[in-house]
Protein backbone atom coordinates (compact mmCIF):
# COMPACT_ATOMS: atom_id res chain seq x y z
CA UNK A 1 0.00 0.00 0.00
CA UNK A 2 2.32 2.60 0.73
CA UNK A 3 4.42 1.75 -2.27
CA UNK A 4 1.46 2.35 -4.45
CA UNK A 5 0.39 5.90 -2.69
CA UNK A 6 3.81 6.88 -3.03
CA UNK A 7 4.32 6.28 -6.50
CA UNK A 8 0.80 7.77 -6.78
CA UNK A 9 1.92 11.37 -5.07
CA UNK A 10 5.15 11.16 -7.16
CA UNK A 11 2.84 10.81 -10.69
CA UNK A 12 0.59 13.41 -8.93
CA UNK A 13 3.64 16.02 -8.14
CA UNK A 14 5.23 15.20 -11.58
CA UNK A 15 1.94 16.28 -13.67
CA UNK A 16 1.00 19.26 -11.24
CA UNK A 17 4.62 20.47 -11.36
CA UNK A 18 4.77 20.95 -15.06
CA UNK A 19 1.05 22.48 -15.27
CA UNK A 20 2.14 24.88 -12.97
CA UNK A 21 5.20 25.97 -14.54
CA UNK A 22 3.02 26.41 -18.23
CA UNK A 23 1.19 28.60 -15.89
CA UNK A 24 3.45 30.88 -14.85
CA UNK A 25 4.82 31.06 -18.15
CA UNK A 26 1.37 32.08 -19.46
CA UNK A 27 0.63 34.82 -17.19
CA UNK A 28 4.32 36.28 -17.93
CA UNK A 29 3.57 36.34 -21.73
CA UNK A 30 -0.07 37.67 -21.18
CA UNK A 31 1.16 40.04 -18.32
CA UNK A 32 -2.34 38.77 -16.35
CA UNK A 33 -2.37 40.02 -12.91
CA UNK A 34 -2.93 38.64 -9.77
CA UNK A 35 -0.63 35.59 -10.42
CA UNK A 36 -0.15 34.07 -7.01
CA UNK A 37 -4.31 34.34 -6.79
CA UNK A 38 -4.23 31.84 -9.88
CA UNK A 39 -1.36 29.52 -8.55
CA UNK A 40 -3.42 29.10 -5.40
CA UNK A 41 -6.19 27.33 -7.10
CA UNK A 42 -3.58 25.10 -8.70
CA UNK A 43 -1.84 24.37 -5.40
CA UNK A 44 -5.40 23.54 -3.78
CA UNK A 45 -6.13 21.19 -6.64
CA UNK A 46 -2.95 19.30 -6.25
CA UNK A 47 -3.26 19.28 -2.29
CA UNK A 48 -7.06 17.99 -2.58
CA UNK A 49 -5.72 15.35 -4.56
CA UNK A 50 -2.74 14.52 -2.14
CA UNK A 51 -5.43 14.01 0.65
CA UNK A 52 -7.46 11.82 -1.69
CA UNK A 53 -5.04 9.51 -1.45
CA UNK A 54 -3.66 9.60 1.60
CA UNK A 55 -7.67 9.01 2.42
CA UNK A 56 -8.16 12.10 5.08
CA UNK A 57 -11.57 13.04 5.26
CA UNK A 58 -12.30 16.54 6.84
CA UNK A 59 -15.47 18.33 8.51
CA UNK A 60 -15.39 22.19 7.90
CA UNK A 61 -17.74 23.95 10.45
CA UNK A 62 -18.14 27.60 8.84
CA UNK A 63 -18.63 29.10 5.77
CA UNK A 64 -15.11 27.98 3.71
CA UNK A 65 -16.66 29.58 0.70
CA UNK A 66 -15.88 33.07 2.07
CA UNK A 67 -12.02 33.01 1.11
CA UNK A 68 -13.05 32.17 -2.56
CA UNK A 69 -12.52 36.16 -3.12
CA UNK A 70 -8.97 35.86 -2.21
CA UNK A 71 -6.38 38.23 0.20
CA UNK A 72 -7.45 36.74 3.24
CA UNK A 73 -5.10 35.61 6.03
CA UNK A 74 -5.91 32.50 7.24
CA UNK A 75 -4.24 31.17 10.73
CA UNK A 76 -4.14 27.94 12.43
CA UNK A 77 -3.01 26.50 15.85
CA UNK A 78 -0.43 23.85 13.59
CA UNK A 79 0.58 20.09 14.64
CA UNK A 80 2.37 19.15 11.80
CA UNK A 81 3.27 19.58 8.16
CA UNK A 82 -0.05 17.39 7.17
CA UNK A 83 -1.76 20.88 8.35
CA UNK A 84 -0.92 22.14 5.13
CA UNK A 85 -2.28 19.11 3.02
CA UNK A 86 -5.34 19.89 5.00
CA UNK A 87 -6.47 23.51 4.81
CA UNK A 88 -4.50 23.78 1.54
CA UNK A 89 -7.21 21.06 0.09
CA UNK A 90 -10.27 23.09 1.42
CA UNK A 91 -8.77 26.86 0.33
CA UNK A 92 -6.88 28.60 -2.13
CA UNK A 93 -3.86 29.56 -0.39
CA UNK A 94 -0.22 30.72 -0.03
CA UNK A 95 1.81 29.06 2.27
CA UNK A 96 4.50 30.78 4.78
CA UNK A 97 6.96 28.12 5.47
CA UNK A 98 10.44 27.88 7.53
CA UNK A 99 13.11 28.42 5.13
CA UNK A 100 14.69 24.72 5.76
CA UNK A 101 11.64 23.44 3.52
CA UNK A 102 13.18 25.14 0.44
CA UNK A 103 16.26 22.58 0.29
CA UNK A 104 13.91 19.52 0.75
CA UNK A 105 13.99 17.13 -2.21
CA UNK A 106 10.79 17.17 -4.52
CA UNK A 107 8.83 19.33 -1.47
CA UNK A 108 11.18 22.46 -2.08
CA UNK A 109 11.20 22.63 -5.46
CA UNK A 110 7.14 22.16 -5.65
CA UNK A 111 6.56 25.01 -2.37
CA UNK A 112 8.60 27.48 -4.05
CA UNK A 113 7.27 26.95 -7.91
CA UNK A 114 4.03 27.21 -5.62
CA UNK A 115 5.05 30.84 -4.42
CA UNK A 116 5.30 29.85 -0.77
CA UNK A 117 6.76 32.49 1.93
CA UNK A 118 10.00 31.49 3.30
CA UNK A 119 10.97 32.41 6.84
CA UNK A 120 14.13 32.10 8.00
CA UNK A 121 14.12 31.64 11.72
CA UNK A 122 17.66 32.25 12.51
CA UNK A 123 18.29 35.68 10.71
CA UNK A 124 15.33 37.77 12.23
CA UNK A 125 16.23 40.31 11.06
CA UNK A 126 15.29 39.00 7.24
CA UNK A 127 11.89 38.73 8.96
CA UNK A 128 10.52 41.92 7.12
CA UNK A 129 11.62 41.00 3.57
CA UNK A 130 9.06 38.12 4.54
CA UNK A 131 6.74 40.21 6.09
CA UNK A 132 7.10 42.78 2.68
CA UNK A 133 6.39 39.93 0.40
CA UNK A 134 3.03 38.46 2.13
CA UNK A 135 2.23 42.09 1.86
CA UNK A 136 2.62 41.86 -2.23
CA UNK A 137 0.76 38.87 -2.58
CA UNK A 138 -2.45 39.42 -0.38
CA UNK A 139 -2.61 42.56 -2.95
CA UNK A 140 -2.54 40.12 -5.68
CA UNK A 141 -6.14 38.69 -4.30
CA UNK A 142 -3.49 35.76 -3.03
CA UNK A 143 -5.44 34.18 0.53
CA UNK A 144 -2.02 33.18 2.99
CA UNK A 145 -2.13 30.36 5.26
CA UNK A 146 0.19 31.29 8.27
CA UNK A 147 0.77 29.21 11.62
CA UNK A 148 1.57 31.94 14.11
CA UNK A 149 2.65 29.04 16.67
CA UNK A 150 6.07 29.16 14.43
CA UNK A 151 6.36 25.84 15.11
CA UNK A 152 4.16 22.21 15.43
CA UNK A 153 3.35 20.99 18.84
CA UNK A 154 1.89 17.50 20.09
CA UNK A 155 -1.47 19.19 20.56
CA UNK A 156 -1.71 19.37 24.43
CA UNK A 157 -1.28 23.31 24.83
CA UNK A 158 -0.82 26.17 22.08
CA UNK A 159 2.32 28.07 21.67
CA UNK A 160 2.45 31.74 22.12
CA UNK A 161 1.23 33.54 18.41
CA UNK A 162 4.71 35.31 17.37
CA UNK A 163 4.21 39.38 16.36
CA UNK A 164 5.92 39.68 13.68
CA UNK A 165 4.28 37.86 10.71
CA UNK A 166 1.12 39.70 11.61
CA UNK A 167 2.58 42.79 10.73
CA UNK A 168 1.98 41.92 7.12
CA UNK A 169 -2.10 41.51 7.56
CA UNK A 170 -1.62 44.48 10.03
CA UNK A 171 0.14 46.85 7.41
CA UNK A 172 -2.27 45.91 4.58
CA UNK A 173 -5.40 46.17 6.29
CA UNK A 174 -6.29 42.70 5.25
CA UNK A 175 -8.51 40.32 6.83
CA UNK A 176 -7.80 37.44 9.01
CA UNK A 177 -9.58 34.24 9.20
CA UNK A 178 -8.58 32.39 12.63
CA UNK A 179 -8.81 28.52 11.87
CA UNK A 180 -8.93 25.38 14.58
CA UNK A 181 -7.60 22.67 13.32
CA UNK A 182 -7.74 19.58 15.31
CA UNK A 183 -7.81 15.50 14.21
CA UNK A 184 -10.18 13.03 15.35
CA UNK A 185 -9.36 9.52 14.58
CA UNK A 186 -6.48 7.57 13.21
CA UNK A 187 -7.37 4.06 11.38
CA UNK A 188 -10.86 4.61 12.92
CA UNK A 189 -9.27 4.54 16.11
CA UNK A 190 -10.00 8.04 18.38
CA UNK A 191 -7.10 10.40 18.65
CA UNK A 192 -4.98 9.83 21.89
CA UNK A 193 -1.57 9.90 23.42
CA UNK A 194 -0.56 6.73 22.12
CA UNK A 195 -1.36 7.19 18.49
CA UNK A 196 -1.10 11.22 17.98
CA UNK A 197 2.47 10.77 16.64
CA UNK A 198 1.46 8.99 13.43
CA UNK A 199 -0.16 12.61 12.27
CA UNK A 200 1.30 15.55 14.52
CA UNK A 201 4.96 16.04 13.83
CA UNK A 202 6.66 17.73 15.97
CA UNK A 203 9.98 18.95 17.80
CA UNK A 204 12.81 16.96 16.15
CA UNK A 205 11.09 14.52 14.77
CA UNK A 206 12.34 13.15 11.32
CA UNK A 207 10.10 13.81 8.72
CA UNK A 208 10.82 11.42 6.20
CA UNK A 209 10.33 8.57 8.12
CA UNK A 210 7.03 10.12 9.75
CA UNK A 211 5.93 10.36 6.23
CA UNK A 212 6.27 6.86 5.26
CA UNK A 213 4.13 5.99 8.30
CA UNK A 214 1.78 8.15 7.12
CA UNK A 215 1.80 6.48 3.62
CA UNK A 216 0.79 3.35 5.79
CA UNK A 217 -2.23 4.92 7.82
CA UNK A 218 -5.97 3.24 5.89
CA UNK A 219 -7.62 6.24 7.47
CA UNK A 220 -7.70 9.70 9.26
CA UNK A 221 -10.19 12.07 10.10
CA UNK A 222 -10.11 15.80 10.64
CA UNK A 223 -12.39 18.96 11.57
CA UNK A 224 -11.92 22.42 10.66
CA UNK A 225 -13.72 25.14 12.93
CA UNK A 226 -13.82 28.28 10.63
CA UNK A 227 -14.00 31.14 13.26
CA UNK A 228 -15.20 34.82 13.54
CA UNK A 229 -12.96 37.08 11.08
CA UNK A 230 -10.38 39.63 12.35
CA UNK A 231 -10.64 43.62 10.94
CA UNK A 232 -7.03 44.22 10.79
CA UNK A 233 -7.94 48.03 10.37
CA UNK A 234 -9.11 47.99 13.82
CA UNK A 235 -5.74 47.66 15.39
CA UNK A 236 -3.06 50.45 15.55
CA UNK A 237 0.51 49.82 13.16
CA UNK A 238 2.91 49.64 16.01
CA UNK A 239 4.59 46.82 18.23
CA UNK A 240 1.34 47.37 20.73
CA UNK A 241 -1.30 46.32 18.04
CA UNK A 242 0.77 43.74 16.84
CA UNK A 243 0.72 42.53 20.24
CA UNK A 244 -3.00 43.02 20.95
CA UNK A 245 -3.87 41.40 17.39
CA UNK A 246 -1.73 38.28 17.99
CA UNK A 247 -3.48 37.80 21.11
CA UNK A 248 -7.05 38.29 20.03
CA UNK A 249 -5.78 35.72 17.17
CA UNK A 250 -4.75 33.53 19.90
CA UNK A 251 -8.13 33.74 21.62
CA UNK A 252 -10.04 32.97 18.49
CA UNK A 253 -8.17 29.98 17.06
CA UNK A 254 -7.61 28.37 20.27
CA UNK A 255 -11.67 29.01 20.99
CA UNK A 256 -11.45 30.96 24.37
CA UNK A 257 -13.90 33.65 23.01
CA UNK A 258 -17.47 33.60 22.56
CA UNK A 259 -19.33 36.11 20.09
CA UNK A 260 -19.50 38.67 22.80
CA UNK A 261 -15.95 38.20 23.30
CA UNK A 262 -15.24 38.80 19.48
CA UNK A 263 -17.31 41.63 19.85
CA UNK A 264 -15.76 43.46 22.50
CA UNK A 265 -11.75 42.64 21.29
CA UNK A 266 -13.24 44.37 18.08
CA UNK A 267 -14.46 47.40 19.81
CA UNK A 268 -11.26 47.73 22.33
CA UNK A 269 -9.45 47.67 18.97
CA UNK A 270 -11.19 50.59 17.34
CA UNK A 271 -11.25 52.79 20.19
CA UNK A 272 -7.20 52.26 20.92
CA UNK A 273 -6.93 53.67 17.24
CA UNK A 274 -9.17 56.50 17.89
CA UNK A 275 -7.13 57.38 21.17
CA UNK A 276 -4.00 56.54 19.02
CA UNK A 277 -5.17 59.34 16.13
């Protein structure tokens, strides 16, 4: 089984990796805009595939069809790299990625074809070049998935939301779509301690290998819980609102607020601008 599925994503990432690059060359000879809008309906084509076959079925609670328009932000609480397989299958998106991806075989070369954000965690102080080019692409009508954790966790708590890659959304008045993502059963067996680690990777743990355990897995099951949207307007350009916005993100995603809650971080926003003006 796993030999087939593999050979089966390789075919899959050979065919999608050529349509792609016909792609870009057409919209470079046509001069069309809004490129990395257009290569996000490719990427979710070829990720909805990839979760065909690796048989992961998914619940969406919310309205996904909302993010059709494009230049969203969408954020999740993140457990592994099969977090992108599975919001990248339900929504046309951009992914923001740690720069080590990039030098992975086949995944490197198909992420950055694909447009994806690279972040390089050791050299902050590259962060805005990152931060300038999410910027470019929401105004291309490009939705970006970003996992403000910075890094996947075994799913007991939630990381701290870093600042800084909000001050993209922040600076372009965009809209952010706070996401919980969180998997149910493995092999029709309920998620627990003892199975978790043949979906969530996380720390150190090798990748490869991981993956070919996945390749083994009959089944897994998934829900995404679309939450209330953000109004990035609302919150003052400074290292304050960056901190305020992360932490209403935080709130959101990891489902601490209610409605009224949403309502009131919304209003607290707005008037700290007006006092701010």
């Amino acid at each position: 089984m796993r030999w087939i599925k593999l050979i089966a994503i390789l075919s899959l990432w050979l065919f999608f990796f050529g349509v792609v690059a016909l792609v870009h060359l057409w919209i470079t000879v046509l001069r069309l805009p809004n490129r990395w809008k257009i290569v996000s309906r490719l990427t979710r084509s070829f990720t909805l595939l990839l979760r065909t076959i690796l048989n992961i079925k998914v619940t969406v609670q919310g309205d996904e069809g909302q993010l059709e328009r494009g230049g969203y932000v969408i954020i999740s609480n993140h457990l592994g790299y099969i977090d992108g397989i599975v919001l990248g299958s339900l929504f046309p998106v951009v992914f923001v990625s740690k720069r080590e991806v990039k030098s992975w075989p086949v995944i490197g070369q198909w992420t950055t074809l694909c447009g994806t954000v690279f972040i390089n965690r050791q050299r902050k102080g590259l962060v805005p070049l990152a931060v300038k080019e999410i910027s470019r692409k929401l105004k291309q009508e490009a939705n970006i998935l970003l996992f403000p954790e910075g890094a996947a966790t075994n799913g007991e708590r939630m990381l701290p939301f870093q600042t800084a890659p909000l001050a993209a959304p922040l600076r372009s008045r965009a809209i952010i779509v706070p996401v919980t993502l969180a998997y149910q059963s493995v092999n029709e067996q309920p998620l627990s301690a003892a199975n978790r680690d043949l979906v969530y990777c996380y720390d150190n743990m090798p990748d490869a290998p991981h993956f070919w355990k996945l390749l083994g897995l009959r089944r897994i099951e998934a829900r995404v819980t679309i939450r209330s949207k953000i109004d990035c307007s609302r919150y003052e350009d400074n290292s304050a609102g960056r901190k305020r916005l992360a932490e209403d993100c935080y709130n959101r995603v990891s489902g601490r607020a209610s409605k009224t809650d949403y309502a009131q971080a919304d209003e607290e926003a707005h008037r700290q601008i007006l006092m701010d003006g």
